[in-house]
PDB file of N, CA and C in Angstrom:
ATOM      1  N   UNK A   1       0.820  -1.190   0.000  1.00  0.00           N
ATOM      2  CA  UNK A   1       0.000   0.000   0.000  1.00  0.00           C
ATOM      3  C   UNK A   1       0.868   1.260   0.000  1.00  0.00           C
ATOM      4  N   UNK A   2       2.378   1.143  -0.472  1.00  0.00           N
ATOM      5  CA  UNK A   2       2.907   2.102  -0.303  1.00  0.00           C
ATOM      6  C   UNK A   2       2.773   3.243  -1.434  1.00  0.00           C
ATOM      7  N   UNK A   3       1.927   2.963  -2.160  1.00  0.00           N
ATOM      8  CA  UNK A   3       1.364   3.871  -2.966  1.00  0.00           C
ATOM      9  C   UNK A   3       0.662   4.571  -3.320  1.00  0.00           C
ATOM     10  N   UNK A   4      -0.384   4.834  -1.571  1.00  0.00           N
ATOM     11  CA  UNK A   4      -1.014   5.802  -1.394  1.00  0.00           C
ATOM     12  C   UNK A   4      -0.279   6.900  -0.623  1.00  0.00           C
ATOM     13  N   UNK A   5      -0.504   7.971   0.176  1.00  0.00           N
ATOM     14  CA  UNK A   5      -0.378   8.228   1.000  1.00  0.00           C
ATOM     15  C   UNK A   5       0.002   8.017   2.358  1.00  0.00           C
ATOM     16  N   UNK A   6       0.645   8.810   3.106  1.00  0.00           N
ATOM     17  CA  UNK A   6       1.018   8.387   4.358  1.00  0.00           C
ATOM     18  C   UNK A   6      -0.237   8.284   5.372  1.00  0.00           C
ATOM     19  N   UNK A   7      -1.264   9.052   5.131  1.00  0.00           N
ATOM     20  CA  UNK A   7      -2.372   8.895   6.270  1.00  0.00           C
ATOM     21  C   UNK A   7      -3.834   8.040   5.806  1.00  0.00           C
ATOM     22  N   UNK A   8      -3.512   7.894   4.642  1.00  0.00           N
ATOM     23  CA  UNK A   8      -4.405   6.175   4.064  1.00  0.00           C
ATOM     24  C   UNK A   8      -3.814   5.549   4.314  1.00  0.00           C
ATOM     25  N   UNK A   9      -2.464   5.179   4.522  1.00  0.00           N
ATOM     26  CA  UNK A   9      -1.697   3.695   5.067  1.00  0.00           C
ATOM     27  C   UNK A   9      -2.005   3.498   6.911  1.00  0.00           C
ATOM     28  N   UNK A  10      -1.476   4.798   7.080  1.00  0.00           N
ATOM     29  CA  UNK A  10      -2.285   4.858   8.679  1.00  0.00           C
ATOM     30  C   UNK A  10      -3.565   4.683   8.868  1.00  0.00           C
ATOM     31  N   UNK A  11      -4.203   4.703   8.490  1.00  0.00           N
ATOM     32  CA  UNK A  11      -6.220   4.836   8.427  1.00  0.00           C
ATOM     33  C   UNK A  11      -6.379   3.221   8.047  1.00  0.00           C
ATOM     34  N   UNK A  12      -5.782   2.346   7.012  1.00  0.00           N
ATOM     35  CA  UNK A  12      -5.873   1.215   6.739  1.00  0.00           C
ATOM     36  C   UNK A  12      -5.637   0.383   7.661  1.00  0.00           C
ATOM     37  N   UNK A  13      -4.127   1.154   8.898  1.00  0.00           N
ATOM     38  CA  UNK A  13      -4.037   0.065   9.621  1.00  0.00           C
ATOM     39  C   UNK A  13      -4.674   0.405  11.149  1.00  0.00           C
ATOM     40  N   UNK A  14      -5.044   1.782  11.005  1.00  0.00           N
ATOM     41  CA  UNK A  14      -6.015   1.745  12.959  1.00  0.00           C
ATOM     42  C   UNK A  14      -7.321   1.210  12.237  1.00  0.00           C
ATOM     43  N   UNK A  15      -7.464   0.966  11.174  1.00  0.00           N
ATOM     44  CA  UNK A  15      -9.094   0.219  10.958  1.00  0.00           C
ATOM     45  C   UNK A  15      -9.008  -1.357  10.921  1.00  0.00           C
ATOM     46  N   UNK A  16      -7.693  -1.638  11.108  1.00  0.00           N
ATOM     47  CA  UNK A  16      -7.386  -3.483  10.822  1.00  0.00           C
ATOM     48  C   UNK A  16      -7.679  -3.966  10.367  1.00  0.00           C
ATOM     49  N   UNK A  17      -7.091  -3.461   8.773  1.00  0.00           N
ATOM     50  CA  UNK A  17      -7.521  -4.253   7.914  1.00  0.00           C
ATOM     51  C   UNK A  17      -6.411  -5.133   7.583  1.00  0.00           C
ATOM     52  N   UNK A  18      -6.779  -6.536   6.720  1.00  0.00           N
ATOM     53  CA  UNK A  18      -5.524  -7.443   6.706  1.00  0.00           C
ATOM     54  C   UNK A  18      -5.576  -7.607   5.627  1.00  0.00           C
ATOM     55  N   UNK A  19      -4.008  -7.355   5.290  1.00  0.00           N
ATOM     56  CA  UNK A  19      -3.633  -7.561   4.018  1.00  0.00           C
ATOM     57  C   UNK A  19      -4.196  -6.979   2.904  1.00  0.00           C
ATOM     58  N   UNK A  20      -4.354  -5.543   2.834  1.00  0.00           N
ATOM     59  CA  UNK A  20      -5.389  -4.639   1.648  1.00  0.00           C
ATOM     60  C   UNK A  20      -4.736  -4.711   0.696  1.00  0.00           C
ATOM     61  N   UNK A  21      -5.838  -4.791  -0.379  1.00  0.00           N
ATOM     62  CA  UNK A  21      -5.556  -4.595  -1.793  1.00  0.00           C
ATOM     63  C   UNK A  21      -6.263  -3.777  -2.469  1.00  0.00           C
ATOM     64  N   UNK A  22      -5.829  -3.195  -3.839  1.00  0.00           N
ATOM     65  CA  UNK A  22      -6.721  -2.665  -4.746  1.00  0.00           C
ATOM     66  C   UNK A  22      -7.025  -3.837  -5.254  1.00  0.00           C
ATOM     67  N   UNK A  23      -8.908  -3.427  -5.264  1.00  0.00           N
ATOM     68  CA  UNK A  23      -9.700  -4.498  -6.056  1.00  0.00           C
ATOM     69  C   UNK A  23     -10.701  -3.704  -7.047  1.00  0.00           C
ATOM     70  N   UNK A  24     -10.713  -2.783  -7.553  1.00  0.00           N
ATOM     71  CA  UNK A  24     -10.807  -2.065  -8.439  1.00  0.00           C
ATOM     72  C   UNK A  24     -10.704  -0.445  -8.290  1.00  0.00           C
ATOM     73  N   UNK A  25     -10.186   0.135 -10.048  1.00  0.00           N
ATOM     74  CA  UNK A  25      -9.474   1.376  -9.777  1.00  0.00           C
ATOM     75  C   UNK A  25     -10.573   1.932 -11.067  1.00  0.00           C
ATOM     76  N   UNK A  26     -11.412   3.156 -10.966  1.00  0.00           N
ATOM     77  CA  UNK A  26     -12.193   3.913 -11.931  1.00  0.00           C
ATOM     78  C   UNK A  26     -11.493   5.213 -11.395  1.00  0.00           C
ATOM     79  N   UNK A  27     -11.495   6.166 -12.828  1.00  0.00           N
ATOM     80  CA  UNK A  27     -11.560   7.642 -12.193  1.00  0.00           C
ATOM     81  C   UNK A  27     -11.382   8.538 -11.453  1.00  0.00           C
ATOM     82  N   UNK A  28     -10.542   8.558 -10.557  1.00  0.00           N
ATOM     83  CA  UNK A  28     -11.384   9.241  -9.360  1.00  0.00           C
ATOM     84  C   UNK A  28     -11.340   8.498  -7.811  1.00  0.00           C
ATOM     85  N   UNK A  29     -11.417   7.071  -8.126  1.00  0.00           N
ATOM     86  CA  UNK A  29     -11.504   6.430  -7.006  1.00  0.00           C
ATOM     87  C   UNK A  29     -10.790   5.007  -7.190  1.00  0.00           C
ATOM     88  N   UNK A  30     -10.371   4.576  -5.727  1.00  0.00           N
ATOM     89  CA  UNK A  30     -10.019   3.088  -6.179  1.00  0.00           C
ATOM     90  C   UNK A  30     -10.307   2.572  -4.774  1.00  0.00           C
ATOM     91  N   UNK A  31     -10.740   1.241  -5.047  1.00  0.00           N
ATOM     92  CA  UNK A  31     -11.512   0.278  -3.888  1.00  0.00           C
ATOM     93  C   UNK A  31     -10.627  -0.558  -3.470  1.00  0.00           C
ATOM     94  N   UNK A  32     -10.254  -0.584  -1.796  1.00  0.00           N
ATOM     95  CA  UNK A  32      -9.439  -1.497  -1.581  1.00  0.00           C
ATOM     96  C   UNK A  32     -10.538  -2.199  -0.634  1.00  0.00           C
ATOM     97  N   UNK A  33      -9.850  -3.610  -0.808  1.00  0.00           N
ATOM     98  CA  UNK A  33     -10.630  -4.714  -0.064  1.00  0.00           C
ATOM     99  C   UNK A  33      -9.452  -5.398   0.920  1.00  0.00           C
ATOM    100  N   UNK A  34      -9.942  -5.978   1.953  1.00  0.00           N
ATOM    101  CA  UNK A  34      -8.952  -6.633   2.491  1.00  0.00           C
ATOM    102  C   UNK A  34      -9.380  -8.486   2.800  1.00  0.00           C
ATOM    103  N   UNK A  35      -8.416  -9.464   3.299  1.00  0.00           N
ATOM    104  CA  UNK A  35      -8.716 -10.093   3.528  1.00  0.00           C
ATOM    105  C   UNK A  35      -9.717 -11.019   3.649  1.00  0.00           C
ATOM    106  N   UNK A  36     -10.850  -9.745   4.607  1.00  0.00           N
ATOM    107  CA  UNK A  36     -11.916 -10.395   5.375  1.00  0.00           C
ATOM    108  C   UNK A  36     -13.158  -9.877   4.693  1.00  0.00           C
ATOM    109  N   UNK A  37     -12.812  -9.253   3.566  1.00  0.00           N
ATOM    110  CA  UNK A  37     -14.072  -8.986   2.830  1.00  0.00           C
ATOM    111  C   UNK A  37     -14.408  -7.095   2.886  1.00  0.00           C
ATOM    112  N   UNK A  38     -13.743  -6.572   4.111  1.00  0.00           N
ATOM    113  CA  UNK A  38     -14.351  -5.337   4.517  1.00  0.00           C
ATOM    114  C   UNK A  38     -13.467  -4.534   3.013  1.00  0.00           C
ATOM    115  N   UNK A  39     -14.344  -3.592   2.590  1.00  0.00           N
ATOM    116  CA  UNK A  39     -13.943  -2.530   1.631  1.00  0.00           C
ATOM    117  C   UNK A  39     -14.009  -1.342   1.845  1.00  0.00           C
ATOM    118  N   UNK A  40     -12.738  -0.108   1.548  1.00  0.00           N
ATOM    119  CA  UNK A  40     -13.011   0.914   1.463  1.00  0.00           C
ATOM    120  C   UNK A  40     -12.605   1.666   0.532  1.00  0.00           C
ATOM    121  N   UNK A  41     -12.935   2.976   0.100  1.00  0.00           N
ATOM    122  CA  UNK A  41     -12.894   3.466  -0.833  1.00  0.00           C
ATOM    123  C   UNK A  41     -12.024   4.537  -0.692  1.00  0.00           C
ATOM    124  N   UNK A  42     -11.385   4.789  -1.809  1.00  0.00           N
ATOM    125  CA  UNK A  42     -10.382   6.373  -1.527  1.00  0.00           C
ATOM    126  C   UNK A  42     -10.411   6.978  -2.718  1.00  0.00           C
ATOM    127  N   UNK A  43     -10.913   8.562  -2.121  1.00  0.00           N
ATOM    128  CA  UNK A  43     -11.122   9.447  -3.457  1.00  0.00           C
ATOM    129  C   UNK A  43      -9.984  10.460  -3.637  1.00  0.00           C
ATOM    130  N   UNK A  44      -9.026  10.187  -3.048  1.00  0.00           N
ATOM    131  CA  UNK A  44      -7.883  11.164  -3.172  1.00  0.00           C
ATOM    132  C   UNK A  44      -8.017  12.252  -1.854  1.00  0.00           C
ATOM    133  N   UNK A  45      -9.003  12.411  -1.440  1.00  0.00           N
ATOM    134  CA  UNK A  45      -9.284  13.431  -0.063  1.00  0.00           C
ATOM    135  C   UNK A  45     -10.058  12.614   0.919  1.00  0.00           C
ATOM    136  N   UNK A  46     -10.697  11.510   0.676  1.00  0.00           N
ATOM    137  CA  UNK A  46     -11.340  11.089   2.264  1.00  0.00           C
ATOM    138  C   UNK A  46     -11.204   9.497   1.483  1.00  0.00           C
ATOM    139  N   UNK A  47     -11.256   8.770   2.718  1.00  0.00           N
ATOM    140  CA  UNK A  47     -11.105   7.304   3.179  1.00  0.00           C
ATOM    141  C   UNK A  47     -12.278   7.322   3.476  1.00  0.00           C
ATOM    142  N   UNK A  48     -13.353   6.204   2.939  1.00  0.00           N
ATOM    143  CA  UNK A  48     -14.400   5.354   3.987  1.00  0.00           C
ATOM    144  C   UNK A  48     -14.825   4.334   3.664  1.00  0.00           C
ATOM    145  N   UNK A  49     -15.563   3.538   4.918  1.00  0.00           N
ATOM    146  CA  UNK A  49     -15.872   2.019   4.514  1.00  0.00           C
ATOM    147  C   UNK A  49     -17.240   2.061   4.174  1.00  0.00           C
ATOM    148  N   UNK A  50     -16.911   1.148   2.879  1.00  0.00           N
ATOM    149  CA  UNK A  50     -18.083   0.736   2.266  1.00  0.00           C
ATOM    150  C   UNK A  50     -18.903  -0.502   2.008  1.00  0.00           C
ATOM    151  N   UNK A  51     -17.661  -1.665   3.171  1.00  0.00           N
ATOM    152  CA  UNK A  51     -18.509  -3.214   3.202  1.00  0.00           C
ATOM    153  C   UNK A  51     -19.686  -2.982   3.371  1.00  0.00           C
ATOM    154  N   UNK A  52     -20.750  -4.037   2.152  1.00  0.00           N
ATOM    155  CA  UNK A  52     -21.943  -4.165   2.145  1.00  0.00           C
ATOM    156  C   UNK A  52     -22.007  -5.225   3.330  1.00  0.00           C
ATOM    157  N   UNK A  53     -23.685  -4.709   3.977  1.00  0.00           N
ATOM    158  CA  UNK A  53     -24.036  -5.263   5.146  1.00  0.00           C
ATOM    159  C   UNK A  53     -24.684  -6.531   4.984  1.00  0.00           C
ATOM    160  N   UNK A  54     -24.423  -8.030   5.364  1.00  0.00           N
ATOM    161  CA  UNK A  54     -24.612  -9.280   5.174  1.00  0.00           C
ATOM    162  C   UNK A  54     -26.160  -9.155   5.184  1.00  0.00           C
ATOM    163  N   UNK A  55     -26.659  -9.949   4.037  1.00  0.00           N
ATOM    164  CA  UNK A  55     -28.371 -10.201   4.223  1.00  0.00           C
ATOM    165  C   UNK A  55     -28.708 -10.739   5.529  1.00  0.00           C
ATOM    166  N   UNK A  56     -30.110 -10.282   5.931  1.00  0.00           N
ATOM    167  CA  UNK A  56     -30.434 -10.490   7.491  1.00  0.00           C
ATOM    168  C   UNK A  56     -30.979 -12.099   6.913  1.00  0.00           C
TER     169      UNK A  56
END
């Protein structure tokens, strides 16, 4: 992940995520996923999670 930023690499790891990857890159944004399924998104100015919530 050393190819974001210094405070998306920090944000990736106080959120514990394991082992992140880019799992897709459009425009503007690129989606990292980790491990365990959780995803977040980075638009160049804000980080947030966007794991979809398991069917009830």
């Amino acid at each position: 992940m050393s190819e974001f930023p210094q405070w998306v690499q920090r944000g990736l790891a106080h959120a514990g995520m394991i082992d992140p990857r880019i799992s897709r890159q459009a425009p503007g944004e690129i989606t990292i996923e980790d491990a365990t399924g959780r995803v977040v998104l980075f638009t160049g100015t804000s980080l947030r999670e966007i794991t979809p919530m398991a069917a009830a």
